[in-house]
Protein backbone atom coordinates (compact mmCIF):
# COMPACT_ATOMS: atom_id res chain seq x y z
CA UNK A 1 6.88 8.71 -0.27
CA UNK A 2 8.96 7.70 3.14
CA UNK A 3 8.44 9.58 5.84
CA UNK A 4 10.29 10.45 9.30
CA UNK A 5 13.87 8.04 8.33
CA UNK A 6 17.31 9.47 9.07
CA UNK A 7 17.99 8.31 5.53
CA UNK A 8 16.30 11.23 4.44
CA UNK A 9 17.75 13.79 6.40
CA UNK A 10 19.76 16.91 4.26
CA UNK A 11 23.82 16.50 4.69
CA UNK A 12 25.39 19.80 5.09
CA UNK A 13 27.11 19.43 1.56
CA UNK A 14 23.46 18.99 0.79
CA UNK A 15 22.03 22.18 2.78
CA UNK A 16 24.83 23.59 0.76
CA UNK A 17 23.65 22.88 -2.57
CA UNK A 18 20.11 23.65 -2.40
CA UNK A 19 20.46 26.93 -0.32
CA UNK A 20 18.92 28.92 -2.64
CA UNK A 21 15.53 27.23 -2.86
CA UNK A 22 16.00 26.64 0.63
CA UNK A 23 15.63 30.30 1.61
CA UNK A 24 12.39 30.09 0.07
CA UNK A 25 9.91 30.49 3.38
CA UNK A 26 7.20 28.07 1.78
CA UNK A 27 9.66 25.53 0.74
CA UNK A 28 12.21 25.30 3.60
CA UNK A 29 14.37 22.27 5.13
CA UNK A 30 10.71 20.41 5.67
CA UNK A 31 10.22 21.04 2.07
CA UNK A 32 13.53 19.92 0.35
CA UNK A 33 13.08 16.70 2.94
CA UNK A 34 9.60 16.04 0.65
CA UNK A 35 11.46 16.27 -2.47
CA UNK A 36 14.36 13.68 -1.37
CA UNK A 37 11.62 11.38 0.13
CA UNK A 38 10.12 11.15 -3.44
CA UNK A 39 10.24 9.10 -6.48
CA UNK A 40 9.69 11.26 -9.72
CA UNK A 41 9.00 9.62 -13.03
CA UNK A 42 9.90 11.34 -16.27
CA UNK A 43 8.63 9.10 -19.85
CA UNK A 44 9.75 10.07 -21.97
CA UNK A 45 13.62 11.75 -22.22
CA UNK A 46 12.85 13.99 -25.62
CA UNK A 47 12.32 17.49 -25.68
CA UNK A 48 10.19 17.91 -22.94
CA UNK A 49 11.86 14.72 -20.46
CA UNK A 50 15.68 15.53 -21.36
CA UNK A 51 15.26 19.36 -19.54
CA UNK A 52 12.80 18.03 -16.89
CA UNK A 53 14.68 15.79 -15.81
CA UNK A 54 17.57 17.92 -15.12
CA UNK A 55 16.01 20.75 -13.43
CA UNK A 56 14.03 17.42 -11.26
CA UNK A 57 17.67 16.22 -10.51
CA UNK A 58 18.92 19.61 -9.85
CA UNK A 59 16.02 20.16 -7.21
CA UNK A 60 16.89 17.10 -5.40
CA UNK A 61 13.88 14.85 -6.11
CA UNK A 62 15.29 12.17 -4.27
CA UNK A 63 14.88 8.82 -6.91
CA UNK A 64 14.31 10.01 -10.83
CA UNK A 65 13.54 7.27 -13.22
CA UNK A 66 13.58 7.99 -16.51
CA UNK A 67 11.51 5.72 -19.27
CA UNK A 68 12.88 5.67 -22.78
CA UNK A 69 13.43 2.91 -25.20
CA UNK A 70 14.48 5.03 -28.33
CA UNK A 71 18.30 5.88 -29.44
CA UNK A 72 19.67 9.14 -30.20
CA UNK A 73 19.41 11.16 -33.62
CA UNK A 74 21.24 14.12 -34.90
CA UNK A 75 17.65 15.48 -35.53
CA UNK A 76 17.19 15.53 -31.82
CA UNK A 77 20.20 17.68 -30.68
CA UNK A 78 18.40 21.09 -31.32
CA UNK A 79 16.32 20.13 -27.84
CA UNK A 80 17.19 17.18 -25.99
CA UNK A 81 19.84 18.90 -24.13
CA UNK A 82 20.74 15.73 -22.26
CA UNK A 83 22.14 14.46 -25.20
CA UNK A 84 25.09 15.52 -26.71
CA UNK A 85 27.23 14.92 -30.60
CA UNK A 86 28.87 11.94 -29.38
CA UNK A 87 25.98 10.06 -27.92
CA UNK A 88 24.15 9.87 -31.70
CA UNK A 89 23.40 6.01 -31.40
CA UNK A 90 23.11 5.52 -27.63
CA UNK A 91 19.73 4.84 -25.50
CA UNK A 92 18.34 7.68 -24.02
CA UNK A 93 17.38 6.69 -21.03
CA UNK A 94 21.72 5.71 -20.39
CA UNK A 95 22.65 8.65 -21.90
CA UNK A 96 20.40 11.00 -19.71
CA UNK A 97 20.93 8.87 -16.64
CA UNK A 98 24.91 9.51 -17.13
CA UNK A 99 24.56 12.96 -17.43
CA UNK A 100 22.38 13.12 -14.31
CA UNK A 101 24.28 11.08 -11.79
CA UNK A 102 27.14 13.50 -12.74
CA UNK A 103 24.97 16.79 -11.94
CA UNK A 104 23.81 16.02 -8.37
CA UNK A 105 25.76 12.68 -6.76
CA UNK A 106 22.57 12.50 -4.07
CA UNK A 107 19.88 11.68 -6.73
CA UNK A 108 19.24 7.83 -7.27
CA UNK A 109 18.82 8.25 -10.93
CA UNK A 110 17.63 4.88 -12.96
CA UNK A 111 17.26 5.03 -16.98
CA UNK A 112 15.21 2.43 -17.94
CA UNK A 113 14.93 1.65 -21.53
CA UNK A 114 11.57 0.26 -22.38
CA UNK A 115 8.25 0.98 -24.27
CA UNK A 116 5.54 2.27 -22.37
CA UNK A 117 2.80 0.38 -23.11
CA UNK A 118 -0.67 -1.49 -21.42
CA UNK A 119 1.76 -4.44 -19.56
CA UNK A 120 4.29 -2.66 -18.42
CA UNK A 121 2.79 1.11 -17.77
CA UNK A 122 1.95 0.13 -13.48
CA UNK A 123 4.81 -1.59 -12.97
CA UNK A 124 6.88 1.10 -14.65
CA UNK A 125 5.40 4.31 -12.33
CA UNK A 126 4.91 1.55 -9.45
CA UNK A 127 5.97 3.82 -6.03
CA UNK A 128 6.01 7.16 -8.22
CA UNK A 129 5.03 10.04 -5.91
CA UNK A 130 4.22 12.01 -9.38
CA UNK A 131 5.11 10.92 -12.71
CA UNK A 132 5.92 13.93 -15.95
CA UNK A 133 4.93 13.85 -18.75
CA UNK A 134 7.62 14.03 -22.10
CA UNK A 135 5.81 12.11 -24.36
CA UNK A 136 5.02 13.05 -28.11
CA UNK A 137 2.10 11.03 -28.66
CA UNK A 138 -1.40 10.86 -27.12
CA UNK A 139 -1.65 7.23 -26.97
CA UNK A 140 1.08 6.94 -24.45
CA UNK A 141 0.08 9.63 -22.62
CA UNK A 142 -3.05 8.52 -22.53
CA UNK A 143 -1.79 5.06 -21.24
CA UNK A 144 -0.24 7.17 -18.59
CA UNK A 145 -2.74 9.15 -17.26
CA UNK A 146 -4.90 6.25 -17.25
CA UNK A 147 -2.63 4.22 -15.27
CA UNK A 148 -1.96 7.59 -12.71
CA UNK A 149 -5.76 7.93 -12.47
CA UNK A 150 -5.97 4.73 -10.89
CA UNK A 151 -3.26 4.58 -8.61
CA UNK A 152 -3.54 8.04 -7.69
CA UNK A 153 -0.45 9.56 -8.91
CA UNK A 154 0.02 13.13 -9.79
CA UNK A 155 0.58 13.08 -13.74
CA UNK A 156 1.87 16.56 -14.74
CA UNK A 157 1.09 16.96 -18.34
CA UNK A 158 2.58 19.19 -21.26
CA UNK A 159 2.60 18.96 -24.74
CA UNK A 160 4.53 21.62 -27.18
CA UNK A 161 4.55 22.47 -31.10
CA UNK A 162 6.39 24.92 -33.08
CA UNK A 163 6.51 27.94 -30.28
CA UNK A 164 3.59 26.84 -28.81
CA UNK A 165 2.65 24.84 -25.63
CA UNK A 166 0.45 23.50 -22.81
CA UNK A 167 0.68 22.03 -19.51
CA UNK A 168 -2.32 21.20 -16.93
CA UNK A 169 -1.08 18.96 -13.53
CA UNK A 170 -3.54 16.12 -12.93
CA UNK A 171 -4.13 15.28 -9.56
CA UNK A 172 -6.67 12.65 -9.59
CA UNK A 173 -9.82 12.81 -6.99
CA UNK A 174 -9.20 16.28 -7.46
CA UNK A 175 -9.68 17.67 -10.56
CA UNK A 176 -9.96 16.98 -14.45
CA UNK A 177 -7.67 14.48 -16.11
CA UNK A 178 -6.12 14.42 -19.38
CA UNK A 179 -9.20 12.39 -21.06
CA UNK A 180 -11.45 15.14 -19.74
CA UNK A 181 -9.52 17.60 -21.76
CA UNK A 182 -9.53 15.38 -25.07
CA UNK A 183 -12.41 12.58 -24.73
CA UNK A 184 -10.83 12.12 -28.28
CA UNK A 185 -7.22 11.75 -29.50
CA UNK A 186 -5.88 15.03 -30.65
CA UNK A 187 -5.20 14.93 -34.71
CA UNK A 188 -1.34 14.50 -34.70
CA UNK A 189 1.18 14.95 -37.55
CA UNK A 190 5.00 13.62 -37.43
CA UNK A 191 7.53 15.07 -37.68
CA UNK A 192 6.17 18.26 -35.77
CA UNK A 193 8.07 21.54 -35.86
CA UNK A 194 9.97 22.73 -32.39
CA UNK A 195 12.04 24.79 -31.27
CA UNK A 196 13.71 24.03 -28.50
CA UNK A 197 13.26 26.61 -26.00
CA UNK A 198 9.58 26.12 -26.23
CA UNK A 199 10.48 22.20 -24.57
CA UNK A 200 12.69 23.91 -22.35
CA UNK A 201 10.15 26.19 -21.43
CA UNK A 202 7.47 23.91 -21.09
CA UNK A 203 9.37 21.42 -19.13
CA UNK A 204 10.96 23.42 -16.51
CA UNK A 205 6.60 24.60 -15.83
CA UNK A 206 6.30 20.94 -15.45
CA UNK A 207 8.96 20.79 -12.40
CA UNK A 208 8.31 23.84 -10.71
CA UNK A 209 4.25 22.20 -10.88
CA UNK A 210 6.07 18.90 -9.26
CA UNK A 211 7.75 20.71 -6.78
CA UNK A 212 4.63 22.73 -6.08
CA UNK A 213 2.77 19.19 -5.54
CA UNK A 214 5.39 17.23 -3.72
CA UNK A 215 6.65 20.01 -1.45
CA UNK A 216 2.65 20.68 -0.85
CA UNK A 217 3.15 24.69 -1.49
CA UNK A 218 1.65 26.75 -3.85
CA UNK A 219 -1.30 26.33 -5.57
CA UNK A 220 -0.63 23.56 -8.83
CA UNK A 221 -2.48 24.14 -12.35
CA UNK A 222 -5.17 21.47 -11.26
CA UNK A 223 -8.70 22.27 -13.11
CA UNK A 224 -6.83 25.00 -15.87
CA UNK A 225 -5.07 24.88 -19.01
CA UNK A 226 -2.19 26.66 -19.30
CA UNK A 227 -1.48 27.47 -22.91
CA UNK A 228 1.56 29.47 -24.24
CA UNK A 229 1.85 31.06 -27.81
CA UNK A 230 5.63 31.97 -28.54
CA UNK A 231 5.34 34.64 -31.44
CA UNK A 232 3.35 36.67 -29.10
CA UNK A 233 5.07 35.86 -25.85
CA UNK A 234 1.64 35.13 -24.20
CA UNK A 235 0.59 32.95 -21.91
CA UNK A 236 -3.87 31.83 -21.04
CA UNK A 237 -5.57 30.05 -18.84
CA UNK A 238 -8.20 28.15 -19.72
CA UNK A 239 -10.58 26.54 -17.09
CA UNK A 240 -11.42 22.98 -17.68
CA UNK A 241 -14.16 20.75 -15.49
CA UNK A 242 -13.93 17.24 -14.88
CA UNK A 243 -15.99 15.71 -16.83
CA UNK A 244 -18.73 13.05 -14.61
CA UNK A 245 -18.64 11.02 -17.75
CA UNK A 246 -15.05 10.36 -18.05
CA UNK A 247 -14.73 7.15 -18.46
CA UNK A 248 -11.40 7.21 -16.24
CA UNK A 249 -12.07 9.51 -13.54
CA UNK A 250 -15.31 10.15 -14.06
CA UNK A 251 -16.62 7.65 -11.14
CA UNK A 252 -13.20 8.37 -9.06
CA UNK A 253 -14.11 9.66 -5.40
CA UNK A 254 -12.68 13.40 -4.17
CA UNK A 255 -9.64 12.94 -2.80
C-alpha cells in the first residue's frame, strides 16, 4: 500500500460517490484514502469472486485484479452476477473486468486469465494489500493461503454449499490460517448445489472483512469461524486456535 502521494487523494466527484460510507465516523476521508491506496485480489470470479468483486469496486479499493482462467456457462448464470446471457463463451476474468471498469471509472481493474497454481500463485498476489478468496476447491485455496502466509497478506476466506456458508479472515502473525482449520483437505463433491444468494451473501462478508482490514477499523473475524446455515437463517461462531504445528504458520512470528 502507497502512502502520503497526491495520486491518492479523493476528487470531489469521488467524495461524491462514496459519501455514504464516508459519513461513517470510523471510516472517514483517512479511511476511503486506505482503500484507494490498496491493491485487492479476488481468484477466483465464480459465485463468491463475481459479487466480491463488485461490492470491492463499488467501495473504491483502489487496483482490483481479478484471477480467472475459465469461460462462461449457462450453468453459472444463477450466481455469477458479473456475467450475463450474452457473455456464455467469454473469459471471466474480461467479462468481469468490463463490467467493473463501467461501475466505478476510478478503480484500476485488471482481469487476468490464468490458473492459479505453485509457479505462478506469488507473482499473481505480488503487491496485494489482501487477497479474497472465490475459489471452489481446497487445493487452490490452499495454494493461496500458503502463498499469503508467507508474504504476509491478509487472505479472507469463504467457502459456500447449498444455503450454507463460512468465512474466517486470515491475517498471518496473527491468528490461525486456513491449514489450521483443515490440516486435511475437506472431502469435496462436484457439481455442488448453490443458490445464489448464499455466494452473494457470503461474498459481500468477505468485503466488508477487507474493508474492516484495509481501512484498519473494526474488529475482522481473525481466530473464529463464522458459519451460516440458510434454512434456519442462523449464523455461529466458532473459535479456532492456531495451531503451533502448522506446518505453514505454525513457526511464523506475531505480527
Amino acid at each position: 500500500m502507497r502512502t502520503n502521494s497526491p495520486e491518492f487523494d479523493l476528487t470531489s466527484e469521488e467524495l461524491e460517490l462514496y459519501d455514504r460510507q464516508l459519513r461513517m465516523p470510523s471510516l472517514g476521508i483517512k479511511g476511503q484514502r486506505k482503500l484507494k491506496e490498496s491493491l485487492a485480489v479476488v481468484a477466483g470470479i465464480g459465485g463468491l469472486g463475481c459479487p466480491a468483486s463488485l461490492y470491492l469496486t463499488a467501495a473504491g479499493f483502489g487496483r482490483v485484479k481479478l484471477i480467472d482462467n475459465d469461460v462462461i456457462e449457462l450453468s453459472n448464470l444463477n450466481r455469477q452476477v458479473l456475467h450475463w446471457h450474452h457473455d456464455i463463451g467469454r473469459f471471466k476474468a474480461k467479462s468481469a473486468e468490463d463490467k467493473l471498469r463501467r461501475l466505478n471509472p476510478f478503480v484500476k481493474v485488471m482481469g487476468i486469465v490464468a490458473k492459479i497454481d505453485e509457479k505462478n500463485v506469488e507473482s499473481l498476489i505480488e503487491g496485494a494489500d489482501v487477497v479474497i478468496d472465490g475459489q471452489d476447491n481446497y487445493k487452490t485455496r490452499f495454494l493461496l493461503n500458503d502463498a499469503c502466509v508467507r508474504h504476509r497478506i491478509p487472505f479472507i476466506h469463504a467457502a459456500v454449499q447449498g444455503v450454507n456458508g463460512q468465512l474466517m479472515t486470515i491475517i498471518p502473525g496473527k491468528g490461525p490460517c486456513l491449514r489450521c482449520l483443515f490440516p486435511s483437505p475437506p472431502i469435496e463433491t462436484k457439481p455442488f448445489p448453490i443458490v445464489g444468494a448464499t455466494s452473494a451473501l457470503m461474498a459481500a462478508l468477505q468485503v466488508l472483512e477487507a474493508i474492516k482490514v484495509v481501512a484498519k477499523i473494526g474488529t475482522p473475524m481473525i481466530g473464529k469461524l463464522l458459519l451460516f446455515e440458510g434454512e434456519d437463517t442462523r449464523f455461529e461462531e466458532v473459535p479456532i486456535m492456531r495451531n503451533p504445528e502448522c506446518p505453514v504458520c505454525g513457526k511464523l512470528e506475531e505480527a
